[in-house]
C-alpha atoms as a PDB file:
ATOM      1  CA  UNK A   1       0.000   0.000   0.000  1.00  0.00           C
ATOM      2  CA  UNK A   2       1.280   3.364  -0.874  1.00  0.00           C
ATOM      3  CA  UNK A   3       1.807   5.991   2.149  1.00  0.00           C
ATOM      4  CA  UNK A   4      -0.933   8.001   0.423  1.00  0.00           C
ATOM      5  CA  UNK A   5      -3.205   5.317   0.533  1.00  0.00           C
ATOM      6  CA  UNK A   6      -2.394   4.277   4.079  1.00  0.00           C
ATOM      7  CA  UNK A   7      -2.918   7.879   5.232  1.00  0.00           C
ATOM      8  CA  UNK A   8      -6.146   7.816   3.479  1.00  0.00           C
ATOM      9  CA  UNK A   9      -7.096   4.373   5.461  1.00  0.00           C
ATOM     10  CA  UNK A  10      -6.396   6.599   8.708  1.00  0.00           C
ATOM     11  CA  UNK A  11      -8.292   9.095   7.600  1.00  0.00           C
ATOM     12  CA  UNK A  12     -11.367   7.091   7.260  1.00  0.00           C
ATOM     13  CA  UNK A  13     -11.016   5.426  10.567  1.00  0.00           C
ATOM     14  CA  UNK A  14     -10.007   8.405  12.940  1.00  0.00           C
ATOM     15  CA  UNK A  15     -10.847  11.535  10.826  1.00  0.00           C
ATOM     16  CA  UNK A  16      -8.418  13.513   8.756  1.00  0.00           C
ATOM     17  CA  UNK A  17      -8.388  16.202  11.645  1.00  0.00           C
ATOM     18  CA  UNK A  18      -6.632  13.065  13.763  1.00  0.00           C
ATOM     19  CA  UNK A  19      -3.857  12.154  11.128  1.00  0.00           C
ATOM     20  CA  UNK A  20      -0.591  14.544  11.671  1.00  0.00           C
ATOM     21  CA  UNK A  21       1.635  13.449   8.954  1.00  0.00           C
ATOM     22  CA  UNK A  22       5.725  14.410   9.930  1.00  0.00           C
ATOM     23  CA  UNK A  23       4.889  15.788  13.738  1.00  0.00           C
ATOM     24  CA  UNK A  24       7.510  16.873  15.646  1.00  0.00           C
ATOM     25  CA  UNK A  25       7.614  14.316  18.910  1.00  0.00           C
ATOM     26  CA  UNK A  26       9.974  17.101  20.519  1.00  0.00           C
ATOM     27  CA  UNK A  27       6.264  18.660  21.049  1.00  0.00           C
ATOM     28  CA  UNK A  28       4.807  15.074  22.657  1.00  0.00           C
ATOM     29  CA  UNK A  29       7.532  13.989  24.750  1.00  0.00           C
ATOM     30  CA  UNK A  30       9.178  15.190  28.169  1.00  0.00           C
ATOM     31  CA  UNK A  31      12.192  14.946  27.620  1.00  0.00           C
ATOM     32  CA  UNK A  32      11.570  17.492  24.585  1.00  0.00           C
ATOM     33  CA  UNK A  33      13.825  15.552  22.333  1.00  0.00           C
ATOM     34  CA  UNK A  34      12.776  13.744  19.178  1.00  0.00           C
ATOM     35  CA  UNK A  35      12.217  13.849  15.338  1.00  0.00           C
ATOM     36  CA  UNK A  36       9.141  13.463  13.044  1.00  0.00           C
ATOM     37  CA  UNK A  37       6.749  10.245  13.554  1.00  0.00           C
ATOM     38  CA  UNK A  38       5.950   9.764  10.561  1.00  0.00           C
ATOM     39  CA  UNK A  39       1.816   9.685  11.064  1.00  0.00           C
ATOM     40  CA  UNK A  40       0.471  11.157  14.772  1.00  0.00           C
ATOM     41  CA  UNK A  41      -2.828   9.837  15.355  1.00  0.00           C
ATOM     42  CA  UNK A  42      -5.166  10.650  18.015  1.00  0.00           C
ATOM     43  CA  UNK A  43      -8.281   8.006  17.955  1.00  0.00           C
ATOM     44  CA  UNK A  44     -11.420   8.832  19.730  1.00  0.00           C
ATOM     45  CA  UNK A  45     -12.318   5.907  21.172  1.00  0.00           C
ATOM     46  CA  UNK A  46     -11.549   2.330  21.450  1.00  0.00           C
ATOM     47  CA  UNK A  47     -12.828   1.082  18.247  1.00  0.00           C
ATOM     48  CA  UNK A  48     -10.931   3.372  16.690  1.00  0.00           C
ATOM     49  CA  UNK A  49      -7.872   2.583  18.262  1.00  0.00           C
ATOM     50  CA  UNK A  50      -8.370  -1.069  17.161  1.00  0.00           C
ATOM     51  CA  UNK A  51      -9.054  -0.385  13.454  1.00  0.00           C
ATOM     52  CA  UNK A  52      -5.763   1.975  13.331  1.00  0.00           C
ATOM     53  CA  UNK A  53      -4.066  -1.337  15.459  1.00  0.00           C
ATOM     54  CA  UNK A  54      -5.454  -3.659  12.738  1.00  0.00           C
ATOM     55  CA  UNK A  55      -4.488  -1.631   9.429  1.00  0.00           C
ATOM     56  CA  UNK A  56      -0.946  -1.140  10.603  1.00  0.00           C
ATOM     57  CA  UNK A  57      -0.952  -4.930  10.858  1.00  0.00           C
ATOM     58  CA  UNK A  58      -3.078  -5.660   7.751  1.00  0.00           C
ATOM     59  CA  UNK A  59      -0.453  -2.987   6.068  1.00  0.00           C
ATOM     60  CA  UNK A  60       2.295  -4.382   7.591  1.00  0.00           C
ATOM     61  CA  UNK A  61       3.252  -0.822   8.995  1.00  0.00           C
ATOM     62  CA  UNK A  62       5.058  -0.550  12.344  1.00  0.00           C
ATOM     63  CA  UNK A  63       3.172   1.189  15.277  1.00  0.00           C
ATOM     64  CA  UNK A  64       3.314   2.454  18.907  1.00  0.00           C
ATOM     65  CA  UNK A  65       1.362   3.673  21.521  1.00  0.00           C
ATOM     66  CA  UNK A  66       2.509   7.310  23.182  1.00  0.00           C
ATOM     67  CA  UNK A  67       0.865   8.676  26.567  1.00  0.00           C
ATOM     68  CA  UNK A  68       2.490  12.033  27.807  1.00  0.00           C
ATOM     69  CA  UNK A  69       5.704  10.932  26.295  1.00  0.00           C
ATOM     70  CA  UNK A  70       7.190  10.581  29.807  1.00  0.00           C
ATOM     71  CA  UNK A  71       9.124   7.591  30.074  1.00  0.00           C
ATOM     72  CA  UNK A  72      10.366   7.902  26.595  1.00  0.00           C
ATOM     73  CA  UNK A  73      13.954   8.626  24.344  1.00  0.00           C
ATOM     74  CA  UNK A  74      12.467   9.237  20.441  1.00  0.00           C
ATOM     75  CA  UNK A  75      15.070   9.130  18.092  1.00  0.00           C
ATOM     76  CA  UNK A  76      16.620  12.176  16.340  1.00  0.00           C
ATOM     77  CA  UNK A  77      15.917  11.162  12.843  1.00  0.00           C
ATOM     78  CA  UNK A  78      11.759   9.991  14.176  1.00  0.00           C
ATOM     79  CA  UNK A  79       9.934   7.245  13.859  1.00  0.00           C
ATOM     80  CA  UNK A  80       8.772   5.549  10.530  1.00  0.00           C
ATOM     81  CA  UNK A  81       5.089   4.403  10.905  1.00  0.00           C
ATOM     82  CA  UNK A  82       2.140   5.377  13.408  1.00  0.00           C
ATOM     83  CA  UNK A  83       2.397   6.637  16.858  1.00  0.00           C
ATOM     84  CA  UNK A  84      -0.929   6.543  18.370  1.00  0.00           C
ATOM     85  CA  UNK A  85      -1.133   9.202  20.680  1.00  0.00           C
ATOM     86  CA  UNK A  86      -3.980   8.251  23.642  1.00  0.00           C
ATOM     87  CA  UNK A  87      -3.404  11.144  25.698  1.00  0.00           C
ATOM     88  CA  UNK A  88      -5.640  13.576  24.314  1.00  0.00           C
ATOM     89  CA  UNK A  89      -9.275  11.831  24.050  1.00  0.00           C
ATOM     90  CA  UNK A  90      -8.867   9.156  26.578  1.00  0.00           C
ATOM     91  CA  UNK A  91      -8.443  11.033  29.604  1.00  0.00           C
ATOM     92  CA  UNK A  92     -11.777  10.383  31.693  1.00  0.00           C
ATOM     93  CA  UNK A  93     -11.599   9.448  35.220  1.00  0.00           C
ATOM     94  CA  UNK A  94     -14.589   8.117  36.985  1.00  0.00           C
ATOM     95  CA  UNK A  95     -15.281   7.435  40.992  1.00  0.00           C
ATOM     96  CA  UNK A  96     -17.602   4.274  41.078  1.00  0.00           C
ATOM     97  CA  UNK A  97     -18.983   2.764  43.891  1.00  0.00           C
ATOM     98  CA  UNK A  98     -17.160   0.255  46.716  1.00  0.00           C
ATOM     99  CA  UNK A  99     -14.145   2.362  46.251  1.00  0.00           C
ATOM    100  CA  UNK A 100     -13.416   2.014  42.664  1.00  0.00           C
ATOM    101  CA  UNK A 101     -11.939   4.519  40.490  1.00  0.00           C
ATOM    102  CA  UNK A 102     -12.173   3.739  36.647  1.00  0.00           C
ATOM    103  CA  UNK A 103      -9.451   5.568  34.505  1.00  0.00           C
ATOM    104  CA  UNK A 104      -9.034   5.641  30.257  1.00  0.00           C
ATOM    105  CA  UNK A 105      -5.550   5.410  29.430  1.00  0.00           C
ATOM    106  CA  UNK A 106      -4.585   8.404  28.760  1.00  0.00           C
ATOM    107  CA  UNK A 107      -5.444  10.060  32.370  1.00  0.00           C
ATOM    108  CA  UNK A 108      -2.483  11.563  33.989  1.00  0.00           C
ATOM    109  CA  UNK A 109      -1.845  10.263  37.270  1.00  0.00           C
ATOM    110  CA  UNK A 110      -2.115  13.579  38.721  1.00  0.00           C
ATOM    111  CA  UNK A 111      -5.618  13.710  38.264  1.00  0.00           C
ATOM    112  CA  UNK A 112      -6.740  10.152  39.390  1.00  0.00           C
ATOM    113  CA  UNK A 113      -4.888  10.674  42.513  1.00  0.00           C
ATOM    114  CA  UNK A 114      -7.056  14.406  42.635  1.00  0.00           C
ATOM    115  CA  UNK A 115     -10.325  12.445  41.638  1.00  0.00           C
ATOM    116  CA  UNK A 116      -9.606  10.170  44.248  1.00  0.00           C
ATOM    117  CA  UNK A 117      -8.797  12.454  47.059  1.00  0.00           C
ATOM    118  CA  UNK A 118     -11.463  14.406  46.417  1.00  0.00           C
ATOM    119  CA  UNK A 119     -13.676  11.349  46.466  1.00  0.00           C
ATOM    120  CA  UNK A 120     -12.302  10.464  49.745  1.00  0.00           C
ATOM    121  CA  UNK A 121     -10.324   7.436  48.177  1.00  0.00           C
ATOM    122  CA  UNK A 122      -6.800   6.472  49.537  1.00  0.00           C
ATOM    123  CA  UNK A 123      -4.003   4.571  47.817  1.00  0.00           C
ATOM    124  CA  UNK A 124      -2.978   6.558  44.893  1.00  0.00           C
ATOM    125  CA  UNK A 125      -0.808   9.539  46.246  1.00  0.00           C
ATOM    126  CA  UNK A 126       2.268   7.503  45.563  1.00  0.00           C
ATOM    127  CA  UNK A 127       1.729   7.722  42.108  1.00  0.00           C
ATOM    128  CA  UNK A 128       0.365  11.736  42.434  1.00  0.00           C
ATOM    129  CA  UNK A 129       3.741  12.970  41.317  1.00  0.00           C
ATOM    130  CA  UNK A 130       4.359  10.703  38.976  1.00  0.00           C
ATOM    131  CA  UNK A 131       4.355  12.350  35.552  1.00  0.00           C
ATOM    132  CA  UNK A 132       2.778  10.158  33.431  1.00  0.00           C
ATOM    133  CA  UNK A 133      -0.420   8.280  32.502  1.00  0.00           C
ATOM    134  CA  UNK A 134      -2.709   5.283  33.679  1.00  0.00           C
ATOM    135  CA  UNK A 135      -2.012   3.888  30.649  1.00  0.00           C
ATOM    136  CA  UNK A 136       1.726   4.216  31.127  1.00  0.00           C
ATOM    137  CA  UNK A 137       1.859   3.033  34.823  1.00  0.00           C
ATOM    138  CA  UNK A 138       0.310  -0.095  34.243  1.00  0.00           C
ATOM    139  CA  UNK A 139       2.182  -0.864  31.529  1.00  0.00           C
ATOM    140  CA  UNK A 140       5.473  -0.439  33.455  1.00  0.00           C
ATOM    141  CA  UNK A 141       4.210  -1.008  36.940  1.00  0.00           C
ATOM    142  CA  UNK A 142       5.094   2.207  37.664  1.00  0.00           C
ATOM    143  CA  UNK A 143       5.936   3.095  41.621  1.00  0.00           C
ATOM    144  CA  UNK A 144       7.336   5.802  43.736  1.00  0.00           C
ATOM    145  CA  UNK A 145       7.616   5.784  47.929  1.00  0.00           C
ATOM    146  CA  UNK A 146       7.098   2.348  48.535  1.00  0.00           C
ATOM    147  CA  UNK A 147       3.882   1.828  46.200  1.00  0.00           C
ATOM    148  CA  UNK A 148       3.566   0.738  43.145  1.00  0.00           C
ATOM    149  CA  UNK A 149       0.358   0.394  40.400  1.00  0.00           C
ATOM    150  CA  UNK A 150       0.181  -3.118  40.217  1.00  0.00           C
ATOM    151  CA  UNK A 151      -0.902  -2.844  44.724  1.00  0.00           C
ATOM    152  CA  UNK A 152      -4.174  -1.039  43.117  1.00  0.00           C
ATOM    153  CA  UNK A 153      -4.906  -2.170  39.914  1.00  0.00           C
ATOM    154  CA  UNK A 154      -8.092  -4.425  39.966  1.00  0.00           C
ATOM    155  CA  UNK A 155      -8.199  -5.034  35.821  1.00  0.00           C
ATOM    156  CA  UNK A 156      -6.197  -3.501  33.170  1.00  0.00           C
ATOM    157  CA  UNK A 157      -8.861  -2.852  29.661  1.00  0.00           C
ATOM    158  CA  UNK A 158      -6.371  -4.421  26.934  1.00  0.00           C
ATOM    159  CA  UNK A 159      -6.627  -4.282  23.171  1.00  0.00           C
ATOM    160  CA  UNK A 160      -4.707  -7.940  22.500  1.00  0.00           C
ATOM    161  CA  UNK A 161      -4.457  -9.956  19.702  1.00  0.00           C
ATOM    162  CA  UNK A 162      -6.286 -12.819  18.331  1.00  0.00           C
ATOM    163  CA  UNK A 163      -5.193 -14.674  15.481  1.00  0.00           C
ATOM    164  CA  UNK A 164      -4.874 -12.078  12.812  1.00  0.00           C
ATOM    165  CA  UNK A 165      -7.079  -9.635  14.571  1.00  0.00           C
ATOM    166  CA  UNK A 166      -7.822  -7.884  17.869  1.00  0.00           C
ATOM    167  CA  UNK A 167     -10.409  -7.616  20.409  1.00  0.00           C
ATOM    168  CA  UNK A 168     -10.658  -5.447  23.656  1.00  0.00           C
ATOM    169  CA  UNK A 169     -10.193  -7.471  26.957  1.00  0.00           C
ATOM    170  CA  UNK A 170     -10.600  -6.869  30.573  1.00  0.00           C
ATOM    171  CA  UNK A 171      -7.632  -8.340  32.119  1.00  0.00           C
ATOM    172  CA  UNK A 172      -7.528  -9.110  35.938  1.00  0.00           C
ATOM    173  CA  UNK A 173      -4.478  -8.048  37.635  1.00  0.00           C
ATOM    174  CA  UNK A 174      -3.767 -11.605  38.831  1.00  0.00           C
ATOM    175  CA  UNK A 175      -3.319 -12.231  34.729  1.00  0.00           C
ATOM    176  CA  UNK A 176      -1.060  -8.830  34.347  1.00  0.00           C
ATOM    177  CA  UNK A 177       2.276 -10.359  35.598  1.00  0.00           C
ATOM    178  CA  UNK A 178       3.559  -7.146  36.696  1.00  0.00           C
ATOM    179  CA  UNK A 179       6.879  -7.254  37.988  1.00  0.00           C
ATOM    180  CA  UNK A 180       9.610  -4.482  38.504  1.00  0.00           C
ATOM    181  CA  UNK A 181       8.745  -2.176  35.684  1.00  0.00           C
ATOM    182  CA  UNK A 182       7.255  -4.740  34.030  1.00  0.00           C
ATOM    183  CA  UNK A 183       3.770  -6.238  32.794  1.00  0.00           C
ATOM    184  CA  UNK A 184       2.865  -8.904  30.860  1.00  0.00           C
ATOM    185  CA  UNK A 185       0.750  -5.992  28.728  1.00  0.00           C
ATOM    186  CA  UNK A 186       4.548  -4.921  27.980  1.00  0.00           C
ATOM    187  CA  UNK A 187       6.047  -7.811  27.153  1.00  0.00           C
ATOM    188  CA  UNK A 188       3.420  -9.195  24.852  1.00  0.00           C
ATOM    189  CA  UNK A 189       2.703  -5.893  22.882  1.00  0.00           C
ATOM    190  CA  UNK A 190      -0.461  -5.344  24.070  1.00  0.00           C
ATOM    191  CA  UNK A 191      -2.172  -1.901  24.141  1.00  0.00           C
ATOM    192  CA  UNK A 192      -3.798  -0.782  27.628  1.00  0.00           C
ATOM    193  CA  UNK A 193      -6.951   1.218  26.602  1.00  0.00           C
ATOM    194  CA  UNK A 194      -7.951   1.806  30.822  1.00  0.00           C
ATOM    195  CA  UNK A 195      -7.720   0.557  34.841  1.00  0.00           C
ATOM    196  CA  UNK A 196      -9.672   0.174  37.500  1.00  0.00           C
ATOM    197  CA  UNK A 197      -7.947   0.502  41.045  1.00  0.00           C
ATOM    198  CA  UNK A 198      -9.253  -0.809  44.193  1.00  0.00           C
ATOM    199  CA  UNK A 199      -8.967   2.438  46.609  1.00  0.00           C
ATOM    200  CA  UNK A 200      -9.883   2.623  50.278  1.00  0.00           C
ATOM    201  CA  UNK A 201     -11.750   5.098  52.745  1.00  0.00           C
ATOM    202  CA  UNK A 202     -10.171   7.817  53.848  1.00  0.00           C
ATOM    203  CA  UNK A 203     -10.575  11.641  54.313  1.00  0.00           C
ATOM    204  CA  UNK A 204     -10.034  13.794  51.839  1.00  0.00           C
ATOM    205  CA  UNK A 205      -7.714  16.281  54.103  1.00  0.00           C
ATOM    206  CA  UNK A 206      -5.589  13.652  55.156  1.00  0.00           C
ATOM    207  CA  UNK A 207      -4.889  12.379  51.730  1.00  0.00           C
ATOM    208  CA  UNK A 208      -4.043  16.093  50.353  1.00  0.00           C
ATOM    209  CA  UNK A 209      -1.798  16.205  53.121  1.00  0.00           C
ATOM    210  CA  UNK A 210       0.153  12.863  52.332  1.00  0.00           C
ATOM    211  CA  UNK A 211       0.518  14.081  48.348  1.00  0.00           C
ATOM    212  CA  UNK A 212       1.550  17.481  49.750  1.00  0.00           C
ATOM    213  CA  UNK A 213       4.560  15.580  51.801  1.00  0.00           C
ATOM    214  CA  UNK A 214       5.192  13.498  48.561  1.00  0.00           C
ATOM    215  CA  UNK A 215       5.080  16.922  45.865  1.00  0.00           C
ATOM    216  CA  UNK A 216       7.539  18.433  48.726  1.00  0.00           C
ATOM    217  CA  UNK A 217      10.225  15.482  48.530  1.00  0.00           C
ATOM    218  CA  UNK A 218       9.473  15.255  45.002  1.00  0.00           C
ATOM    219  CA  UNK A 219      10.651  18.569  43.946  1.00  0.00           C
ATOM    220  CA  UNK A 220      13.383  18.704  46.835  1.00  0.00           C
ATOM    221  CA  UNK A 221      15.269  15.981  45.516  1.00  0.00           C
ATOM    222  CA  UNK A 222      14.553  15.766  42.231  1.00  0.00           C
ATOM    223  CA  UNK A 223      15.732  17.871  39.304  1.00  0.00           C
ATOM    224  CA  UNK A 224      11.824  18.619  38.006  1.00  0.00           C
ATOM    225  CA  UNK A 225      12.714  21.964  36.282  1.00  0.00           C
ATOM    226  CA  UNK A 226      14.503  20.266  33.580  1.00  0.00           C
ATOM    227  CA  UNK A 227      13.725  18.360  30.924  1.00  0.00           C
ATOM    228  CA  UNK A 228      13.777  14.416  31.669  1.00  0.00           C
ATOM    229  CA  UNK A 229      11.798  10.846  31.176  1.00  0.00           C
ATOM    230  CA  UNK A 230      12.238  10.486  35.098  1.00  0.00           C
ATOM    231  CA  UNK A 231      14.418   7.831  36.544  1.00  0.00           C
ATOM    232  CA  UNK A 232      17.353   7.166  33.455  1.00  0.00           C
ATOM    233  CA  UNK A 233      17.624   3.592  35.119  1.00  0.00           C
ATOM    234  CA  UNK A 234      16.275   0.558  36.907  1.00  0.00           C
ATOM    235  CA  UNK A 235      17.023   0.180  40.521  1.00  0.00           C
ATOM    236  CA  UNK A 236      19.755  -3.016  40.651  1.00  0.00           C
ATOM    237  CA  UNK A 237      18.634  -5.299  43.119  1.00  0.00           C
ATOM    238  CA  UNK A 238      20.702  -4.399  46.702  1.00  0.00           C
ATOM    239  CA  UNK A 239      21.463  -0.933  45.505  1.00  0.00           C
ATOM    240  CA  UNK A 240      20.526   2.259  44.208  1.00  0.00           C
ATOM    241  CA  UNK A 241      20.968   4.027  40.967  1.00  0.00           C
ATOM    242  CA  UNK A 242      21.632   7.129  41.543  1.00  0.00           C
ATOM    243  CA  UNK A 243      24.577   6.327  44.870  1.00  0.00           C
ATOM    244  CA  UNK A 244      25.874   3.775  41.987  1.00  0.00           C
ATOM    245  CA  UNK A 245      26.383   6.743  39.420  1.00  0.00           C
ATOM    246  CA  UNK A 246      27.413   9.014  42.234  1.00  0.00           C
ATOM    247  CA  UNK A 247      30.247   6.645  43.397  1.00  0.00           C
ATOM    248  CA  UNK A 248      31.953   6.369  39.588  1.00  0.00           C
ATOM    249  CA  UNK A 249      31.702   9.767  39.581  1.00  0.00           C
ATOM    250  CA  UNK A 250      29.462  10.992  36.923  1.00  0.00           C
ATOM    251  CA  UNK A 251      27.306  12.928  38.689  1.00  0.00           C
ATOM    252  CA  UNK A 252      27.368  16.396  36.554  1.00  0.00           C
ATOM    253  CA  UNK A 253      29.226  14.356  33.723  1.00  0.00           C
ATOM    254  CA  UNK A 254      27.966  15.843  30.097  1.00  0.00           C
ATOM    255  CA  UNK A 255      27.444  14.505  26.455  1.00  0.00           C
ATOM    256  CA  UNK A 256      26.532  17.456  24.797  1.00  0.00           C
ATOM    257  CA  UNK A 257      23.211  18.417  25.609  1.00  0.00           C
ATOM    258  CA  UNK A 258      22.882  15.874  27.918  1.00  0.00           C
ATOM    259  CA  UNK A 259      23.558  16.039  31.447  1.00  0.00           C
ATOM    260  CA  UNK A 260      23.305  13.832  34.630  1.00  0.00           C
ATOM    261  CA  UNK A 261      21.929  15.724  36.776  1.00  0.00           C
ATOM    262  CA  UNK A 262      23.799  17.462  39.465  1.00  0.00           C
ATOM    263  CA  UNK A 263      20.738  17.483  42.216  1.00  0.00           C
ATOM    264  CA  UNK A 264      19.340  14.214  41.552  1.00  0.00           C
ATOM    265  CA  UNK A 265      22.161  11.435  40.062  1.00  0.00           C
ATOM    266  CA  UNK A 266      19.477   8.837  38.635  1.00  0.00           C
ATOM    267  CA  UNK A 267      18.483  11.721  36.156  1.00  0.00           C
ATOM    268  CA  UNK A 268      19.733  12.116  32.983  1.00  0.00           C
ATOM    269  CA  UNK A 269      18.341  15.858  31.987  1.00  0.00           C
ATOM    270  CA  UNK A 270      18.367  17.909  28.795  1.00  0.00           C
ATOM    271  CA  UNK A 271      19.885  21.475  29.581  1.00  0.00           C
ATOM    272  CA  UNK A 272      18.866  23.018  26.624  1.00  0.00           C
ATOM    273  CA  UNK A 273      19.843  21.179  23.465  1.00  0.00           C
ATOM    274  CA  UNK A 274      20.516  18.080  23.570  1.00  0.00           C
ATOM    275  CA  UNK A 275      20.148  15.311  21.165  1.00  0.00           C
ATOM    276  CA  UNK A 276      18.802  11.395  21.742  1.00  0.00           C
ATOM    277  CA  UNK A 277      22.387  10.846  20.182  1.00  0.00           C
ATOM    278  CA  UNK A 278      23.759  12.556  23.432  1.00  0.00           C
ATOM    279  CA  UNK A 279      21.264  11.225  25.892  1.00  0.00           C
ATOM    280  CA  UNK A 280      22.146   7.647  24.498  1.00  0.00           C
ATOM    281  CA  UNK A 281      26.038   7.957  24.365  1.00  0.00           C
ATOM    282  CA  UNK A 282      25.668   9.665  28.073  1.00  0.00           C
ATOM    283  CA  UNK A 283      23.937   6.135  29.248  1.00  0.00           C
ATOM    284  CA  UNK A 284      26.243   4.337  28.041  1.00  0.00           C
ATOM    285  CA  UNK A 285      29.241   6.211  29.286  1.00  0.00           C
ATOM    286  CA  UNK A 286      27.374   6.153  32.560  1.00  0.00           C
ATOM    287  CA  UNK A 287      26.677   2.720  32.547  1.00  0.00           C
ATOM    288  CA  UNK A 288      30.463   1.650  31.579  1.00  0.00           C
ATOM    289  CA  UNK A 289      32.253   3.877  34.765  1.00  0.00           C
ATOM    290  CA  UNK A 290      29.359   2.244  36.750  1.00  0.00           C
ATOM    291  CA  UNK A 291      30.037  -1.267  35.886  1.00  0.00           C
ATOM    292  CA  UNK A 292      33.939  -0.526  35.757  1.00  0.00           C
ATOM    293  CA  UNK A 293      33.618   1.436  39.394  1.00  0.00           C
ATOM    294  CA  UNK A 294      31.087  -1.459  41.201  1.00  0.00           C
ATOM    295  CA  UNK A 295      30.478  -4.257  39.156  1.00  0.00           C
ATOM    296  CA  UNK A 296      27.074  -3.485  38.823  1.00  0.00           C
ATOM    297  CA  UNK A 297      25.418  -3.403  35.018  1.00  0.00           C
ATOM    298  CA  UNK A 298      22.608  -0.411  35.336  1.00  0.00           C
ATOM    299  CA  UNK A 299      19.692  -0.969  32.924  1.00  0.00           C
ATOM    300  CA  UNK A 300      17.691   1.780  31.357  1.00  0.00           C
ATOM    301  CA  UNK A 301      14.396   2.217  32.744  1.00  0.00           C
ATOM    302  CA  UNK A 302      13.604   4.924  29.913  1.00  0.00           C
ATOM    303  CA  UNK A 303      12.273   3.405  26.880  1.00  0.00           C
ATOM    304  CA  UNK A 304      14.725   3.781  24.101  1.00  0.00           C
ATOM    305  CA  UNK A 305      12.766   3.825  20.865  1.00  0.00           C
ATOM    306  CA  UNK A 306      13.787   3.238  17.601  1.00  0.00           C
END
């Protein structure tokens, strides 16, 4: 199929309004680095993000699935293909009853921890700070100050494959697999359209004053006015990142644009210009003191697309 043609397929599924041909993921990612994907598309609902799903595949075009671009290192020269951006229109968060709290993928986890203090729901300010989506936190298992998604998450909604198609699933969190940064929805390509989390009583002052502790230690220790995907690597078991990085002494150290950063050392930020050629080569400079210095092999936690 010709690109004109494919782009024309898109167009009839999402709307030609909801097909960005060459946009700039500098704009959709946090780290504010990035080149062209090749088609941005924003679905309106599920359906929609199944037929786009099943046309790449039909068309043999590669895809991905973007959130608020958080936990993510685009490439300089962009992406070939679709990146589905969910973001946008699937950002509803809804309180139901027995202490449930529904969220579409795309929700930030700023407001579901809002929604749910304001409902009177605990369990959810660890993730408050957290600057990223549902659909992003249950894909990695995301955590922060000693909780983590998959110690809320009742089901995970799933668009997964079957056969040479795909159909929308409720998967039980006893069926996710999460692990450390980890899901079974991550390891088997599948696409998480929503969550429901399992919350518990709790009054609403009390829980504004836990995320207010959390936002405070956040931003004290962390290097938030800069440009970053979060946490550059996984935590090795026994230790952590950033005291690794600290002890082979590349806290500060540069490639280019790229910097780790000098208030938090399990950051690598962007100080202005820098390139996913510099934010790579700074990993792995990073990575090679560290394993030369303790022995210890650090692995990215940012995702590293290509």
């Amino acid at each position: 199929m010709s690109a004109p043609s494919f782009e024309k397929s898109l167009q009839d599924i999402v709307g030609s309004q909801n097909v960005r041909p060459d946009e700039p993921l500098v704009e959709h990612t946090t780290f504010r680095i990035g080149g062209p994907a090749q088609w941005l598309v924003t679905p309106r609902s599920e359906d929609e993000v199944a037929g786009v799903v099943s046309t790449c595949e039909a068309a043999g075009i590669p895809w991905r699935v973007l959130g608020l671009g958080s936990n993510v290192l685009a490439p300089d020269e962009g992406l070939d293909g679709v990146t589905l951006l969910l973001a946008d229109n699937f950002a509803a968060v809804e309180v139901l009853p027995g202490g449930l709290v529904r969220a579409a993928a795309g929700a930030t986890n700023a407001d579901v921890a809002a929604a749910a203090r304001d409902a009177g729901l605990a369990g959810y300010e660890f993730a408050s700070g957290i600057p990223g989506t549902i659909g992003g936190a249950a894909i990695m298992n995301a955590g922060a100050y000693e909780g983590q998604f998959s110690d809320v998450a009742v089901e995970v909604r799933c668009l997964v494959p079957d056969g040479n198609s795909w159909h929308i699933a409720n998967v039980p969190a006893v069926e996710a697999a999460w692990g450390y940064r980890t899901s079974r929805m991550m390891r088997e390509g599948w696409v998480v359209l929503g969550a429901t989390l399992q919350l518990r009583a709790d009054s609403p002052a009390a829980i504004a004053a836990r995320m207010e502790e959390l936002r405070e230690r956040r931003e004290s220790k962390q290097p938030l006015e800069m440009p970053s995907a979060g946490s550059t690597f996984k935590r090795p078991e026994g230790h952590f990142a950033g005291a690794l990085i600290q002890e082979a002494g590349c806290q500060g150290l540069r490639v280019g644009g790229a910097q780790v950063s000098t208030k938090h050392a399990g950051f690598v930020v962007n100080t202005g210009d820098a390139t996913a050629a510099d934010v790579l080569a700074l990993i792995a400079e990073v990575q090679r003191r560290v394993h030369e210095t303790t022995g210890v092999q650090l692995k990215p936690e940012v995702r590293l697309w290509q």
